[in-house]
N, C-alpha and C. Protein backbone atom coordinates (compact mmCIF):
# COMPACT_ATOMS: atom_id res chain seq x y z
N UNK A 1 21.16 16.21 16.70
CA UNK A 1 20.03 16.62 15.90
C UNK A 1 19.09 15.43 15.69
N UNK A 2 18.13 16.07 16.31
CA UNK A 2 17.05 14.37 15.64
C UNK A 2 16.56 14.46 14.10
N UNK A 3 16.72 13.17 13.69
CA UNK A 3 16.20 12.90 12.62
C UNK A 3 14.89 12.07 12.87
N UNK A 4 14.08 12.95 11.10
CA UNK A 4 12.91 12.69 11.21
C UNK A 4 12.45 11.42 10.35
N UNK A 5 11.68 10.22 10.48
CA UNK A 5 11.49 9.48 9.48
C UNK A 5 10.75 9.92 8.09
N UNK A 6 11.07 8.81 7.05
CA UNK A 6 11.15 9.19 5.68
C UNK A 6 10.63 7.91 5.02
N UNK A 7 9.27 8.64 4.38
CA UNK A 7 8.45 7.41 3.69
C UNK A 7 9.68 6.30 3.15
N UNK A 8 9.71 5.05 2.74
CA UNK A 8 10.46 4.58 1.86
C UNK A 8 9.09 4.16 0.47
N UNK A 9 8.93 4.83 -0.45
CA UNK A 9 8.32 4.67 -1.44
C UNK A 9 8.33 3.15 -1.70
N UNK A 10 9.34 2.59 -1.76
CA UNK A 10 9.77 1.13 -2.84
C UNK A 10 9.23 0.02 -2.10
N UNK A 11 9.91 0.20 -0.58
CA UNK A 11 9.69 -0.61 0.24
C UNK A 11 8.38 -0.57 1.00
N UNK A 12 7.92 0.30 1.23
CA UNK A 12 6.05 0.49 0.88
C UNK A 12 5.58 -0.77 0.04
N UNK A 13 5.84 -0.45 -1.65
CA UNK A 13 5.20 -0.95 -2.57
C UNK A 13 5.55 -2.28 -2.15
N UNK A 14 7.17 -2.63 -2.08
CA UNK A 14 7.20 -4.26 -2.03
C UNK A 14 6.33 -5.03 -0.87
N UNK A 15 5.87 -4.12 0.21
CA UNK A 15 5.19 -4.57 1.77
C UNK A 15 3.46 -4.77 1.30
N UNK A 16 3.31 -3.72 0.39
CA UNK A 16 1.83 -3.79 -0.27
C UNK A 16 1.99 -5.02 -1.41
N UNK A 17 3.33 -5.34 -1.64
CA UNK A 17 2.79 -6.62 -2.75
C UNK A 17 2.64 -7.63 -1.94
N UNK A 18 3.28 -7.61 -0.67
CA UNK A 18 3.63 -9.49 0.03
C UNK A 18 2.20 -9.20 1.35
N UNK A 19 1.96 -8.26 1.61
CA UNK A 19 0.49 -8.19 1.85
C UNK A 19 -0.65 -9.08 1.08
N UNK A 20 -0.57 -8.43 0.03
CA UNK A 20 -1.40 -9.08 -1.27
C UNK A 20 -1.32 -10.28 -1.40
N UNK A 21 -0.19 -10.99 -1.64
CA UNK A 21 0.24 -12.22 -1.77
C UNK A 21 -0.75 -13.03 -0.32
N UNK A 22 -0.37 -12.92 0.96
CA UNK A 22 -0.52 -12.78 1.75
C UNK A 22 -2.45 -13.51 2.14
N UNK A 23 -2.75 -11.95 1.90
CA UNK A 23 -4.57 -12.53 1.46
C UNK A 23 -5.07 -12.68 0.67
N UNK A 24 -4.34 -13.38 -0.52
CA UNK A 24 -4.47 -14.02 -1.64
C UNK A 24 -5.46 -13.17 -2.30
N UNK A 25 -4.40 -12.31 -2.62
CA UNK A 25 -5.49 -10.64 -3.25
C UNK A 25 -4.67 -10.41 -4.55
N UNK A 26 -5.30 -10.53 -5.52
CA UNK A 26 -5.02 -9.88 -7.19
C UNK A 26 -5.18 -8.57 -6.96
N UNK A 27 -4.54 -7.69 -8.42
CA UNK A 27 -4.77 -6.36 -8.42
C UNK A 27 -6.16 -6.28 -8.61
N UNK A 28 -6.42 -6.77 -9.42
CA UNK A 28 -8.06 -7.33 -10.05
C UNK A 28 -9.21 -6.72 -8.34
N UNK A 29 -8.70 -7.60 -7.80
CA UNK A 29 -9.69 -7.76 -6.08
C UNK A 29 -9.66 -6.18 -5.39
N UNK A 30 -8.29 -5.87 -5.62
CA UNK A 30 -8.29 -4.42 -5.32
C UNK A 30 -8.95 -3.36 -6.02
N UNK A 31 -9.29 -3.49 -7.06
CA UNK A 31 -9.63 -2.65 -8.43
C UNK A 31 -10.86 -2.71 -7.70
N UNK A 32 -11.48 -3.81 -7.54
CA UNK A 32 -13.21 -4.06 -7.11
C UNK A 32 -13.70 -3.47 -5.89
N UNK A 33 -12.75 -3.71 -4.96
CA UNK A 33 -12.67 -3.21 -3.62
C UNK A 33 -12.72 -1.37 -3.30
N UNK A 34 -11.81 -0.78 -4.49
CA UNK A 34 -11.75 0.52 -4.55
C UNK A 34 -12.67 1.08 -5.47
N UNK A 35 -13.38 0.17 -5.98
CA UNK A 35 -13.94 0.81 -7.56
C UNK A 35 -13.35 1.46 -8.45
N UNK A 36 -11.84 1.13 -8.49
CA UNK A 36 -11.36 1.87 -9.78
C UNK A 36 -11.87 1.63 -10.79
N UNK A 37 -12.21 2.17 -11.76
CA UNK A 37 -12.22 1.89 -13.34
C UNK A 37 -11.47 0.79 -13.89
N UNK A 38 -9.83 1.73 -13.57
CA UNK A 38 -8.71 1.65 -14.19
C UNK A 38 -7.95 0.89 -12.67
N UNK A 39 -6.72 -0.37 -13.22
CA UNK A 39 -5.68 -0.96 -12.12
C UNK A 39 -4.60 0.18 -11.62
N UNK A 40 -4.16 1.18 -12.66
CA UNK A 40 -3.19 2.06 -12.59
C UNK A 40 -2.50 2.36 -11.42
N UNK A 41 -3.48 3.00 -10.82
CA UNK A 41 -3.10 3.63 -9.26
C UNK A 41 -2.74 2.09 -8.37
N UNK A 42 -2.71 1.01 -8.18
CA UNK A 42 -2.58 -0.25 -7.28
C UNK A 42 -1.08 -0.97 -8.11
N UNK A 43 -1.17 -0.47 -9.44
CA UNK A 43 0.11 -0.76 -9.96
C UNK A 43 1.55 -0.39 -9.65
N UNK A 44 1.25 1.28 -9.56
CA UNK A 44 2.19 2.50 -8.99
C UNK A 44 2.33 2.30 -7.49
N UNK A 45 1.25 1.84 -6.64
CA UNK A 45 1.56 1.75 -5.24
C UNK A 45 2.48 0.39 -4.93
N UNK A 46 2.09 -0.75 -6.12
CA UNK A 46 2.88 -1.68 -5.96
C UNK A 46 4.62 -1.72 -6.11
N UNK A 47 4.82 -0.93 -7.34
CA UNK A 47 5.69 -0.32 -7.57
C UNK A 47 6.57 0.97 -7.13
N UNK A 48 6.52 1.34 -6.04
CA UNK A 48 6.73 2.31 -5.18
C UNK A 48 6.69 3.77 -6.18
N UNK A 49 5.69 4.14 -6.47
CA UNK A 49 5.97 5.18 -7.53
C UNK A 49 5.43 6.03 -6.71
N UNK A 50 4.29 5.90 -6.22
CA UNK A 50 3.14 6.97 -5.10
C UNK A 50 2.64 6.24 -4.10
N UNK A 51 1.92 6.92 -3.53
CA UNK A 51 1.73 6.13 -2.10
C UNK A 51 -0.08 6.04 -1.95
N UNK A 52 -0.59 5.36 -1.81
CA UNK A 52 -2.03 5.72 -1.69
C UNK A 52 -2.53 6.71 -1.11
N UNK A 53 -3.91 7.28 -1.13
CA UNK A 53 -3.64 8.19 -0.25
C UNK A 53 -4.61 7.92 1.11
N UNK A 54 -4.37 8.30 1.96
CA UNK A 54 -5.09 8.24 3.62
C UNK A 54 -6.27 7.33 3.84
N UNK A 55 -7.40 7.50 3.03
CA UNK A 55 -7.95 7.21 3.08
C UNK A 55 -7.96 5.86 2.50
N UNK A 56 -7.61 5.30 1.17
CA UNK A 56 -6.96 4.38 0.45
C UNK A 56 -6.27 3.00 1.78
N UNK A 57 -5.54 4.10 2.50
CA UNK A 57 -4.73 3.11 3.48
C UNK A 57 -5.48 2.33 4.31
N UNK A 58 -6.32 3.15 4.93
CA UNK A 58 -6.75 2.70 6.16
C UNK A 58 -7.92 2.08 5.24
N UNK A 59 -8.55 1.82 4.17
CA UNK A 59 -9.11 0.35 3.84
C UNK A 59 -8.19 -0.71 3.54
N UNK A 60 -6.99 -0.40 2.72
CA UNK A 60 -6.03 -1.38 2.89
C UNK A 60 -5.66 -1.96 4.22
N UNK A 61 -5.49 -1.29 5.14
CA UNK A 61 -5.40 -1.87 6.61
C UNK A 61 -6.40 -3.12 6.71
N UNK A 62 -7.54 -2.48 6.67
CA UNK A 62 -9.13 -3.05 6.96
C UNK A 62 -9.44 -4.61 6.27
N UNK A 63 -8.50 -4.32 4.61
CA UNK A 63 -8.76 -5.46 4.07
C UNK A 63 -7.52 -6.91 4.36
N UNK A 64 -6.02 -6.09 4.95
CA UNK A 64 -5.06 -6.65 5.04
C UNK A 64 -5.04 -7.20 6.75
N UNK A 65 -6.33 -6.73 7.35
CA UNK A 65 -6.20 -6.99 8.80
C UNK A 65 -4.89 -7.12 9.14
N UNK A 66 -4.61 -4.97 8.97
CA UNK A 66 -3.48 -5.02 9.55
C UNK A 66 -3.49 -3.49 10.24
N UNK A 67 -2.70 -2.48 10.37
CA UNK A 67 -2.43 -1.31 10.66
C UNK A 67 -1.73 -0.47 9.54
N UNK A 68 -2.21 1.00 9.11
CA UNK A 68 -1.54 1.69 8.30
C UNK A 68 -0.05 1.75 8.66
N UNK A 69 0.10 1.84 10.26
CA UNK A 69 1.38 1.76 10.29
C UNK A 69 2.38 0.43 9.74
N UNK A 70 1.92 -0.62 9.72
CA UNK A 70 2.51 -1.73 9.18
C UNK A 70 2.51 -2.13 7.94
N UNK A 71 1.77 -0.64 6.87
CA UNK A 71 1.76 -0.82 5.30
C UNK A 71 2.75 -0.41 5.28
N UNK A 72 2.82 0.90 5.60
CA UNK A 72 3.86 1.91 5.37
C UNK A 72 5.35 1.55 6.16
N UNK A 73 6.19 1.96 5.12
CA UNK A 73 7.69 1.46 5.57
C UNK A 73 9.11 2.70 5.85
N UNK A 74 9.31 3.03 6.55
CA UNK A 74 10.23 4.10 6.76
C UNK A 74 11.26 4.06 7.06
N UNK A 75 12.44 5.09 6.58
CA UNK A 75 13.24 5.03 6.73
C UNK A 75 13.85 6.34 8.13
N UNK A 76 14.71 6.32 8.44
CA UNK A 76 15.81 7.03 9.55
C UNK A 76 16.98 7.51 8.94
């Protein structure tokens, strides 16, 4: 039976924090970047609670000069 891959929520968030770290990016920089109001939503993604959504990613890609596939972390 093949198995199908499976977001890993946590390990997402921890790949979106060492990203960050990475291009010496605060939540702050992200907040500005997305125009949130509010940090909330960049908190929860850091924290594997939710996942950004689609569109969210692929500027994170853009800003992490990287690939959505290399935000996102999955499991088997």
């Amino acid at each position: 039976m093949y198995k199908y891959p499976v977001v890993d929520l946590v390990k997402t968030g921890s790949n979106i924090t060492r990203l960050m770290k990475e291009n010496n990016l605060t939540v702050s920089d992200l907040q500005e970047i997305f125009g949130f109001e509010y940090p909330q939503a960049i908190y929860k993604w850091k924290r594997g609670e939710c996942l950004p959504t689609i569109d969210n990613l692929v500027v994170l890609a853009t800003v992490f000069k990287t690939t959505v596939d290399k935000i996102i972390k999955t499991n088997f």
